[in-house]
C-alpha atoms as a PDB file:
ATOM      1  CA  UNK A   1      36.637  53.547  -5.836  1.00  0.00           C
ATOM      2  CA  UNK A   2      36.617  54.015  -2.127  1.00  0.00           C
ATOM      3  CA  UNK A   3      37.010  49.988  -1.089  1.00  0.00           C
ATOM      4  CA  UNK A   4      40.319  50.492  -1.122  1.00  0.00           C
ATOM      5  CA  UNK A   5      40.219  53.050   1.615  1.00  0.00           C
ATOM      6  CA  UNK A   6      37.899  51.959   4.172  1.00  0.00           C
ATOM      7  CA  UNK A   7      38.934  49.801   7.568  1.00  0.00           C
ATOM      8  CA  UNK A   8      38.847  45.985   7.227  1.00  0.00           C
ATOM      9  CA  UNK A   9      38.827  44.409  10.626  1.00  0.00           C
ATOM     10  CA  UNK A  10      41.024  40.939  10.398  1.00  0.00           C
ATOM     11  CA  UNK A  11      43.429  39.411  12.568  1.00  0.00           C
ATOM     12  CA  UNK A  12      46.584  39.517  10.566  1.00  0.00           C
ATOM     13  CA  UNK A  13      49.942  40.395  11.856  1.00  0.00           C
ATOM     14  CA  UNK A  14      49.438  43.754   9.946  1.00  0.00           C
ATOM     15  CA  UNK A  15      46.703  44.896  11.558  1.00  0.00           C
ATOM     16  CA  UNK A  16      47.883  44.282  14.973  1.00  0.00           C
ATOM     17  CA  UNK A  17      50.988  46.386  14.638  1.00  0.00           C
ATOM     18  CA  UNK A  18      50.959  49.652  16.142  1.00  0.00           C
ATOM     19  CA  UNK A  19      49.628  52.594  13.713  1.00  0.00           C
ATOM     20  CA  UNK A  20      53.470  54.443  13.795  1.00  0.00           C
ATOM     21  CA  UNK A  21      55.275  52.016  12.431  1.00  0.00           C
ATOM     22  CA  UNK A  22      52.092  51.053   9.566  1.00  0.00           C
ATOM     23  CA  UNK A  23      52.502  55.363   9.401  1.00  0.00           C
ATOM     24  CA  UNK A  24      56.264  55.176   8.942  1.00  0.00           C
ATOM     25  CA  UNK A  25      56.182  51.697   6.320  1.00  0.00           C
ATOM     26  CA  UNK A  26      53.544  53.930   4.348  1.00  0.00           C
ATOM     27  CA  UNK A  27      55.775  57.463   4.655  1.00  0.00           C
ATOM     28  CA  UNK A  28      58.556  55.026   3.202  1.00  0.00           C
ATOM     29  CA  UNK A  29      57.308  53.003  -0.043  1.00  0.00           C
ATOM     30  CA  UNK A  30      55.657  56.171  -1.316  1.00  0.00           C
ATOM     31  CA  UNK A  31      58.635  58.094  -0.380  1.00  0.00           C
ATOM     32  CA  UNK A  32      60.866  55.565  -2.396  1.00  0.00           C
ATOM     33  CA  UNK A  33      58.775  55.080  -4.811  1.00  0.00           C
ATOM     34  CA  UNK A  34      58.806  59.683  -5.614  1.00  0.00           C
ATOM     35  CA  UNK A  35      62.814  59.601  -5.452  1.00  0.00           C
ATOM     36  CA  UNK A  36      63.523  56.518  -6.974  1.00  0.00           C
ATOM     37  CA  UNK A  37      63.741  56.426 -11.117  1.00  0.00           C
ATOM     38  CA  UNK A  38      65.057  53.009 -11.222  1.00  0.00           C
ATOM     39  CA  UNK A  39      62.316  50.421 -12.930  1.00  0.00           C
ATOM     40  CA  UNK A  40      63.320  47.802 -10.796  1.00  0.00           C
ATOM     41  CA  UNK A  41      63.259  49.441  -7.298  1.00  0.00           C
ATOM     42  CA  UNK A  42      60.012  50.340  -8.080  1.00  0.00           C
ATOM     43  CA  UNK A  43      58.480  47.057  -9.370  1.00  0.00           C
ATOM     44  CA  UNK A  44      59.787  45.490  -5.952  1.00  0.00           C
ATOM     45  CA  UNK A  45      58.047  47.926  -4.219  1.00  0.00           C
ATOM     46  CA  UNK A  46      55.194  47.217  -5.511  1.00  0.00           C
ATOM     47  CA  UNK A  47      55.367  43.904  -5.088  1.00  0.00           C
ATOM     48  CA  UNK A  48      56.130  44.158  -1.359  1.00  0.00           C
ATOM     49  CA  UNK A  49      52.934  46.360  -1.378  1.00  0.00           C
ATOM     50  CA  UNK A  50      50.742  43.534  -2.889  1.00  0.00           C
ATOM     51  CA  UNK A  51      52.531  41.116  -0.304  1.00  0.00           C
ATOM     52  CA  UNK A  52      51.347  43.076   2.685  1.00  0.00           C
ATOM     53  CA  UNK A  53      47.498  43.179   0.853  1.00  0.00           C
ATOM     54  CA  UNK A  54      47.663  39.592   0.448  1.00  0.00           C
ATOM     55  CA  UNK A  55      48.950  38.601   4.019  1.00  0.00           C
ATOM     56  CA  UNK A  56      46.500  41.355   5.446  1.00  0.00           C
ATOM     57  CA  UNK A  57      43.521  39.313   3.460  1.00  0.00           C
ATOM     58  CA  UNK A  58      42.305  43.219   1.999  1.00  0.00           C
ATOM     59  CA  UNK A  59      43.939  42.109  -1.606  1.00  0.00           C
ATOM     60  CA  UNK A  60      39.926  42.122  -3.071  1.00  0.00           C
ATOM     61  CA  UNK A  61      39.365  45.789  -1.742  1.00  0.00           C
ATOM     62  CA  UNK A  62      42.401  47.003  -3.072  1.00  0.00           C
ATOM     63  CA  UNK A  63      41.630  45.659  -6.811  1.00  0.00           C
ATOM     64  CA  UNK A  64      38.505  47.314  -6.957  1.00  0.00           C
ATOM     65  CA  UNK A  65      40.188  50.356  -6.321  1.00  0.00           C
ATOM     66  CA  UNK A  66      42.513  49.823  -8.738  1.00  0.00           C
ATOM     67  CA  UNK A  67      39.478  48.927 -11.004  1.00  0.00           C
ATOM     68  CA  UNK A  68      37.872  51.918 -10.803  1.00  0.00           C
ATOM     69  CA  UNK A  69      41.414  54.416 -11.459  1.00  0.00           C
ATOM     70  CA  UNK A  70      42.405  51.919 -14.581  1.00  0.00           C
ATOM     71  CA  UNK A  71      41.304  54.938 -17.269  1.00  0.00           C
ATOM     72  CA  UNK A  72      43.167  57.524 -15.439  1.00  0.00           C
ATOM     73  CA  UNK A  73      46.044  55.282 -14.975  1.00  0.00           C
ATOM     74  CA  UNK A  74      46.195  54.594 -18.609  1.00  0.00           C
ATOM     75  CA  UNK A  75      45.705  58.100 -19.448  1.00  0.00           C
ATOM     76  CA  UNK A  76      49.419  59.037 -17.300  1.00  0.00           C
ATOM     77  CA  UNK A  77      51.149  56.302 -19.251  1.00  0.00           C
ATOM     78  CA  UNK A  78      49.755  57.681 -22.713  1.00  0.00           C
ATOM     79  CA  UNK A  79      50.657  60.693 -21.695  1.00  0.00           C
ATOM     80  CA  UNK A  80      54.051  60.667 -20.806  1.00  0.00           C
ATOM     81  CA  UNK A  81      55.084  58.152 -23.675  1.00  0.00           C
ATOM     82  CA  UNK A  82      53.561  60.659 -25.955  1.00  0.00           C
ATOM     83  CA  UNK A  83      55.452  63.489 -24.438  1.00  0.00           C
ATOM     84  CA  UNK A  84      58.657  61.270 -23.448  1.00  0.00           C
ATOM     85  CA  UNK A  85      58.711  57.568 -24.238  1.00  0.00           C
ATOM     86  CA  UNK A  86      57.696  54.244 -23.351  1.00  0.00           C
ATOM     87  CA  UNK A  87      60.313  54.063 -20.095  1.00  0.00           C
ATOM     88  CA  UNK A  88      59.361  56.819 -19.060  1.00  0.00           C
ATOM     89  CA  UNK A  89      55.573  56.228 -19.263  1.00  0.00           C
ATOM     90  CA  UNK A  90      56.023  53.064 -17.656  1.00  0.00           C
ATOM     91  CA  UNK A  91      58.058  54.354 -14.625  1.00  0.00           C
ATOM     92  CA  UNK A  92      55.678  57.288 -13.906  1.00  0.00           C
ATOM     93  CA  UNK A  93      52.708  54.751 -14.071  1.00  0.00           C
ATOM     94  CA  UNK A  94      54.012  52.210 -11.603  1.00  0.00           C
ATOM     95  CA  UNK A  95      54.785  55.411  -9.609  1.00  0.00           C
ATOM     96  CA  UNK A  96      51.303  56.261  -9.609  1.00  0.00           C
ATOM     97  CA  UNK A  97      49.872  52.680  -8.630  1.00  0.00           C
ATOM     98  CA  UNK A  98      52.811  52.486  -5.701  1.00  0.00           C
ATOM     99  CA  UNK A  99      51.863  55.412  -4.041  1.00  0.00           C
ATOM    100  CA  UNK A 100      48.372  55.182  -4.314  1.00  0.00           C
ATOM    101  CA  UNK A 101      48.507  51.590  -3.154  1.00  0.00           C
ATOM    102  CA  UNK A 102      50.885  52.608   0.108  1.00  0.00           C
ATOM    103  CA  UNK A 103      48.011  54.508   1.113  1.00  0.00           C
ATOM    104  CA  UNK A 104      45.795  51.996   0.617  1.00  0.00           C
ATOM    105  CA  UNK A 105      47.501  49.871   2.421  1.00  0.00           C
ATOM    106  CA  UNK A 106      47.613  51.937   5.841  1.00  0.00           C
ATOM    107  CA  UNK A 107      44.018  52.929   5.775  1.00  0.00           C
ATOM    108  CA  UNK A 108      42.698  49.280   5.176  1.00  0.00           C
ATOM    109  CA  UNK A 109      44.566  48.133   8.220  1.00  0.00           C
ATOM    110  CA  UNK A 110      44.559  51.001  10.547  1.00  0.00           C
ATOM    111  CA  UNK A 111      41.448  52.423  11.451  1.00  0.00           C
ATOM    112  CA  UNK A 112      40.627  56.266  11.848  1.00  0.00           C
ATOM    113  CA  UNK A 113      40.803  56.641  15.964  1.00  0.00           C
ATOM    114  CA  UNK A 114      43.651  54.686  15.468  1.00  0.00           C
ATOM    115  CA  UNK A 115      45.297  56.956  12.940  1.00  0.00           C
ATOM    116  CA  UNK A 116      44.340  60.028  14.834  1.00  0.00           C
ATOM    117  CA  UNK A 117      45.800  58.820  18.233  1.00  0.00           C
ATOM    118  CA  UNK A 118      48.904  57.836  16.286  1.00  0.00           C
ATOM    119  CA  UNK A 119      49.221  61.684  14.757  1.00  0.00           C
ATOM    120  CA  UNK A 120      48.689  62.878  18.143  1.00  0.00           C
ATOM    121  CA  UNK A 121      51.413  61.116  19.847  1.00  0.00           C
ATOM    122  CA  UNK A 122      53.964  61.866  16.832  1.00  0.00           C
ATOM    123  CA  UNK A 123      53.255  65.625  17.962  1.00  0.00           C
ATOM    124  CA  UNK A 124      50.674  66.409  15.135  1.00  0.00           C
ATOM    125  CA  UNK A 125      48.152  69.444  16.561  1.00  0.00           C
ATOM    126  CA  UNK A 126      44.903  67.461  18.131  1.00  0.00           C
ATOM    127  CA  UNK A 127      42.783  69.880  15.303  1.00  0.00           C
ATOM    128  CA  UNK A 128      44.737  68.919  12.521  1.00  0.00           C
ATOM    129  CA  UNK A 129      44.756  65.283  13.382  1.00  0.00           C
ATOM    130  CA  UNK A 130      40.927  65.213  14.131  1.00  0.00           C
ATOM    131  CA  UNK A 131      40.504  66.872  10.538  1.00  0.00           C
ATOM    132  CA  UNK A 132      41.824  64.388   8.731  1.00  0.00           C
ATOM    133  CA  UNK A 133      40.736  61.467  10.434  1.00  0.00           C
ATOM    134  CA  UNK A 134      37.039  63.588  10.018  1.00  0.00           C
ATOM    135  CA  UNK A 135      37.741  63.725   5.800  1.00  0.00           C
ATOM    136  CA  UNK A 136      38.724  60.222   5.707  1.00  0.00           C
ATOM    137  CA  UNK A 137      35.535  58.990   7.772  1.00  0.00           C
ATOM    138  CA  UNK A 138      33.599  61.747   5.665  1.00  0.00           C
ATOM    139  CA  UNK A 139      34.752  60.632   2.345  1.00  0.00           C
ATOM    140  CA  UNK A 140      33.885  56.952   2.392  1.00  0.00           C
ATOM    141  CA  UNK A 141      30.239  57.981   3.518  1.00  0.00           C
ATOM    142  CA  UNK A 142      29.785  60.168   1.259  1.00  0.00           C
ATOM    143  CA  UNK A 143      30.630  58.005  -1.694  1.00  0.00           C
ATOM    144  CA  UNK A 144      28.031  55.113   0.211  1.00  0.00           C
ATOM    145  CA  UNK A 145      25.535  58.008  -0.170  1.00  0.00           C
ATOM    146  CA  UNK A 146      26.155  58.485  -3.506  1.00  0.00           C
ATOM    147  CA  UNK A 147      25.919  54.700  -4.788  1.00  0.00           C
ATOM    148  CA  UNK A 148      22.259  54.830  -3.240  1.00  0.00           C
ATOM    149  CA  UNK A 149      21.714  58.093  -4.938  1.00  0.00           C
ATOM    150  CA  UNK A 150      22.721  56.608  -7.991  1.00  0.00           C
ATOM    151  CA  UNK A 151      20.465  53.120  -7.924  1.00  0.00           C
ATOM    152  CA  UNK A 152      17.379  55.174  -6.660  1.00  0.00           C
ATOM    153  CA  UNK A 153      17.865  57.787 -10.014  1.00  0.00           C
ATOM    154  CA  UNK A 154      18.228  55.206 -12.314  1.00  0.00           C
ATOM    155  CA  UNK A 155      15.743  52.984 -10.894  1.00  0.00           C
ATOM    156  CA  UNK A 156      13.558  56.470 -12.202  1.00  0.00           C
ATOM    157  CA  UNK A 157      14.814  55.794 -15.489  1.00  0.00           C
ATOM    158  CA  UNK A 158      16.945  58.497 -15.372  1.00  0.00           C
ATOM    159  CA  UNK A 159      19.888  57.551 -17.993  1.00  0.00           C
ATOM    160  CA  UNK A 160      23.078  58.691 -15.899  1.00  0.00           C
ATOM    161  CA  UNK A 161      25.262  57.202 -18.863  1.00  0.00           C
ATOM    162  CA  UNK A 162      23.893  58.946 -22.081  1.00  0.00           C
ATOM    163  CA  UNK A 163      26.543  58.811 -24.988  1.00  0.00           C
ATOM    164  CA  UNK A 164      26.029  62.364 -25.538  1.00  0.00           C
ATOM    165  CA  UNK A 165      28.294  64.519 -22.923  1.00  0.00           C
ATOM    166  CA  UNK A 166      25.884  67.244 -22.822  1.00  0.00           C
ATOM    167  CA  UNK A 167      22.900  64.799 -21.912  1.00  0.00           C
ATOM    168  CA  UNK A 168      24.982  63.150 -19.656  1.00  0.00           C
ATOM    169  CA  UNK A 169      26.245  66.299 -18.101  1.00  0.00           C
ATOM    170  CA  UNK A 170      22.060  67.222 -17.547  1.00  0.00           C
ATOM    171  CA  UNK A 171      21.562  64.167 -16.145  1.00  0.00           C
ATOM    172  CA  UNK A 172      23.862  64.074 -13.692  1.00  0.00           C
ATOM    173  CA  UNK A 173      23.009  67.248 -12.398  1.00  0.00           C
ATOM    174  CA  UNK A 174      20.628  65.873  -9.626  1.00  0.00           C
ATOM    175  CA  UNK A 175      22.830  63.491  -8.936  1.00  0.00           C
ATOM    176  CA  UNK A 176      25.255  66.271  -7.917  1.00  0.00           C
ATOM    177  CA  UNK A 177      22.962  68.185  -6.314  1.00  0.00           C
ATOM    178  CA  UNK A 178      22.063  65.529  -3.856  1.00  0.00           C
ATOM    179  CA  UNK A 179      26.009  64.923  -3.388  1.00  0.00           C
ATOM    180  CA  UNK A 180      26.248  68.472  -2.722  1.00  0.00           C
ATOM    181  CA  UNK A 181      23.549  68.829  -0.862  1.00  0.00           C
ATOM    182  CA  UNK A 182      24.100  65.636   1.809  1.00  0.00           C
ATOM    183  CA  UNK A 183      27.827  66.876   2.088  1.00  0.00           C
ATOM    184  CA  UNK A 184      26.496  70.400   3.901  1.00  0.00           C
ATOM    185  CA  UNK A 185      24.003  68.153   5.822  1.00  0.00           C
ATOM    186  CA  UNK A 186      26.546  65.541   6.981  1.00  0.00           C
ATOM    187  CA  UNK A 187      28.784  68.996   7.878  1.00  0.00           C
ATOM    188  CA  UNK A 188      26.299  70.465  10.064  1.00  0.00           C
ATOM    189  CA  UNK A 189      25.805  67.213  12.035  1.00  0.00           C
ATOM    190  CA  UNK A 190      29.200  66.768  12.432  1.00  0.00           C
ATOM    191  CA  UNK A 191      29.017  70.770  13.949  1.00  0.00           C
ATOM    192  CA  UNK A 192      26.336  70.320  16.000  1.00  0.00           C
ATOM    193  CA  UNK A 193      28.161  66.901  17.420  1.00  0.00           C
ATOM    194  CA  UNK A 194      31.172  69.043  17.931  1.00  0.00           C
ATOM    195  CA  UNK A 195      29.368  71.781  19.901  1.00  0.00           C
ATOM    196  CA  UNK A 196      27.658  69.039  21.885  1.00  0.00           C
ATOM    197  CA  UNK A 197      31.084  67.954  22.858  1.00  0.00           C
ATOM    198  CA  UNK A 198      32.597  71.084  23.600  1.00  0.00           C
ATOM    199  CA  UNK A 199      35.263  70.786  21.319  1.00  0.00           C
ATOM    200  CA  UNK A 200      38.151  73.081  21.868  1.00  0.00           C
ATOM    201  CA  UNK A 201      37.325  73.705  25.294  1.00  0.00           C
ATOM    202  CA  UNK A 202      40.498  72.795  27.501  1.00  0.00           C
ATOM    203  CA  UNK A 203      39.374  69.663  28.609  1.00  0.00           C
ATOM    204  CA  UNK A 204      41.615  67.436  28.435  1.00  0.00           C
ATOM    205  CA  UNK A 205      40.391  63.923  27.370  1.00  0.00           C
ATOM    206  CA  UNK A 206      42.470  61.240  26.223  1.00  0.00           C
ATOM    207  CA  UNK A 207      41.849  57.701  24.934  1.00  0.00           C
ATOM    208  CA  UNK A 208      44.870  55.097  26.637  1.00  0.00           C
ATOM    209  CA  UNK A 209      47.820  55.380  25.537  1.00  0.00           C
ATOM    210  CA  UNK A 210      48.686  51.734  23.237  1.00  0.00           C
ATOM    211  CA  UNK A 211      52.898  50.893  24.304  1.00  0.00           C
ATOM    212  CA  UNK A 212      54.841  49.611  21.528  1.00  0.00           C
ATOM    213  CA  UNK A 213      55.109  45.909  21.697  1.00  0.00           C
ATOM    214  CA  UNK A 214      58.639  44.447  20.094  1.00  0.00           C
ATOM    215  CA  UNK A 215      57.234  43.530  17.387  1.00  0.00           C
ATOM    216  CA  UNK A 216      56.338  47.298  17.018  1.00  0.00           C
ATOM    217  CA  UNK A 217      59.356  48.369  17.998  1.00  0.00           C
ATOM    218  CA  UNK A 218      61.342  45.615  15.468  1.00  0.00           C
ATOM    219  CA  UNK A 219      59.615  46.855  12.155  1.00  0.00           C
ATOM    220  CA  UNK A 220      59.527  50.514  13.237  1.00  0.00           C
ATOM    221  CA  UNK A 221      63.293  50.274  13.253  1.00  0.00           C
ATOM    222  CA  UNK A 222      63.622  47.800  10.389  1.00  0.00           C
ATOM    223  CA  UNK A 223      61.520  50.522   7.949  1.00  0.00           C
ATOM    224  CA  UNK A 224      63.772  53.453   9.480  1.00  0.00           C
ATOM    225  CA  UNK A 225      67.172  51.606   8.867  1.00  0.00           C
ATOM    226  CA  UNK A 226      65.710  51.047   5.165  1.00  0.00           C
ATOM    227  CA  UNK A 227      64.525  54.309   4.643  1.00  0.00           C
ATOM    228  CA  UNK A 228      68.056  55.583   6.039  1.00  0.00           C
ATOM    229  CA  UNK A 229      70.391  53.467   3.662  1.00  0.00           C
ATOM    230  CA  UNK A 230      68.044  54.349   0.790  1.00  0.00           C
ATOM    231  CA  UNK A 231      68.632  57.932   1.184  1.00  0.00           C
ATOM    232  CA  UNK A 232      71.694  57.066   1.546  1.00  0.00           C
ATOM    233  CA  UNK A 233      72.774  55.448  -1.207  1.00  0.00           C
ATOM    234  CA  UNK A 234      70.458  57.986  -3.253  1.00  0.00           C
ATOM    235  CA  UNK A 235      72.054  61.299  -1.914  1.00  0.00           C
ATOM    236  CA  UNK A 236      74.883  60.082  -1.184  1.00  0.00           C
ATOM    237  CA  UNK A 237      76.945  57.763  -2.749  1.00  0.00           C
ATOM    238  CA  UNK A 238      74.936  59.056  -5.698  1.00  0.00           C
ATOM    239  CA  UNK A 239      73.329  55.440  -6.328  1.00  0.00           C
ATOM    240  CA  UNK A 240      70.424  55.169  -9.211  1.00  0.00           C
ATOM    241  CA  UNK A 241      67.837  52.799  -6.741  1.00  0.00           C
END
């Protein structure tokens, strides 16, 4: 489920750009895609999202993800044409897969010192921006722990996928033990690192400083001017996009 979320190095025009504008593209689609209720805006979203996977060679990642979600994102579209209709049910799903797929999309091509730098100079506190680039490097690890977990229990013959719910339920409860269990452990190392380090002592350290190339500077104001006349034409000449 995770693929879809962890840092692929490649040499694609993506992942060279500077982290604010990949930040501001992301803040954009999935902004579009929550204001927008028009079927079409939304499919062309998407599709610029799966043009940016494809041109940033992460396309394989991403479907894996997408893999793994397919139950739940069946489950929205049930749900809302049971309680709506079929429009509506459609809309909501694409939605879903958009905004899920934006974030994708920044976190396969940006990695996480990257990302935190990028908060930091956009004026984000240094603690809040070190604790989520620390959840998003915990996260992946985490679920890496639990595949192994989940090979070495079965390779005990421990049947993780019983048809009953209640057997599978008391099954899995070493499996989430384990989980719960490594997630304290990886915490406290993370602690102790931190204490090593001194955090919040008023040192100041900082990594360079990356300029904005043009290219940077070209699709950061490309995605604003978008963003703009969207909003625009949404709030204000009243516009269904």
């Amino acid at each position: 489920m995770f693929k879809g979320f962890e840092y692929v190095e490649k040499n694609t025009f993506f992942h060279k750009l500077h982290p604010i504008p990949k930040i501001s593209i992301t803040i954009t689609i999935a902004t579009l895609s929550l204001i927008s209720n028009n079927f079409l805006s939304i499919i062309l979203l998407f599709l610029l999202l799966i043009t940016i996977l494809w041109s940033s060679k992460v396309l394989k990642n991403w479907l894996l993800t997408m893999k793994s979600i397919l139950l739940l994102w069946l489950l929205i579209i049930a749900l809302n044409i049971i309680y709506y209709d079929i429009f509506w049910g459609m809309v909501l799903g694409l939605k879903f897969l958009v905004l899920l797929s934006s974030f994708s999309v920044l976190f396969q091509i940006t990695s996480i010192d990257d990302f935190a730098d990028a908060l930091i100079r956009l004026h984000i506190p240094p603690m809040f921006a070190f604790l989520l680039s620390t959840s998003f490097r915990l996260i992946p690890t985490l679920a890496e722990e639990d595949q192994k977990m989940t090979e070495a229990l079965k390779s005990r013959c421990l049947d993780l996928e019983a048809k009953g719910i209640v057997d599978r339920i008391r099954n899995n409860l070493p499996r989430f033990t384990l989980i719960f269990v490594t997630g304290i452990r990886r915490a406290l190392q993370i602690a102790e690192a931190m204490e090593c380090r001194a955090f919040g002592a008023k040192i100041s350290v900082q990594r360079p400083n990356i300029p904005l190339k043009k290219r940077d500077k070209a699709t950061l104001i490309i995605t604003i001017l978008i963003f703009l006349s969207a909003l625009s034409l949404k709030y204000y000449f009243r516009l269904d996009i």
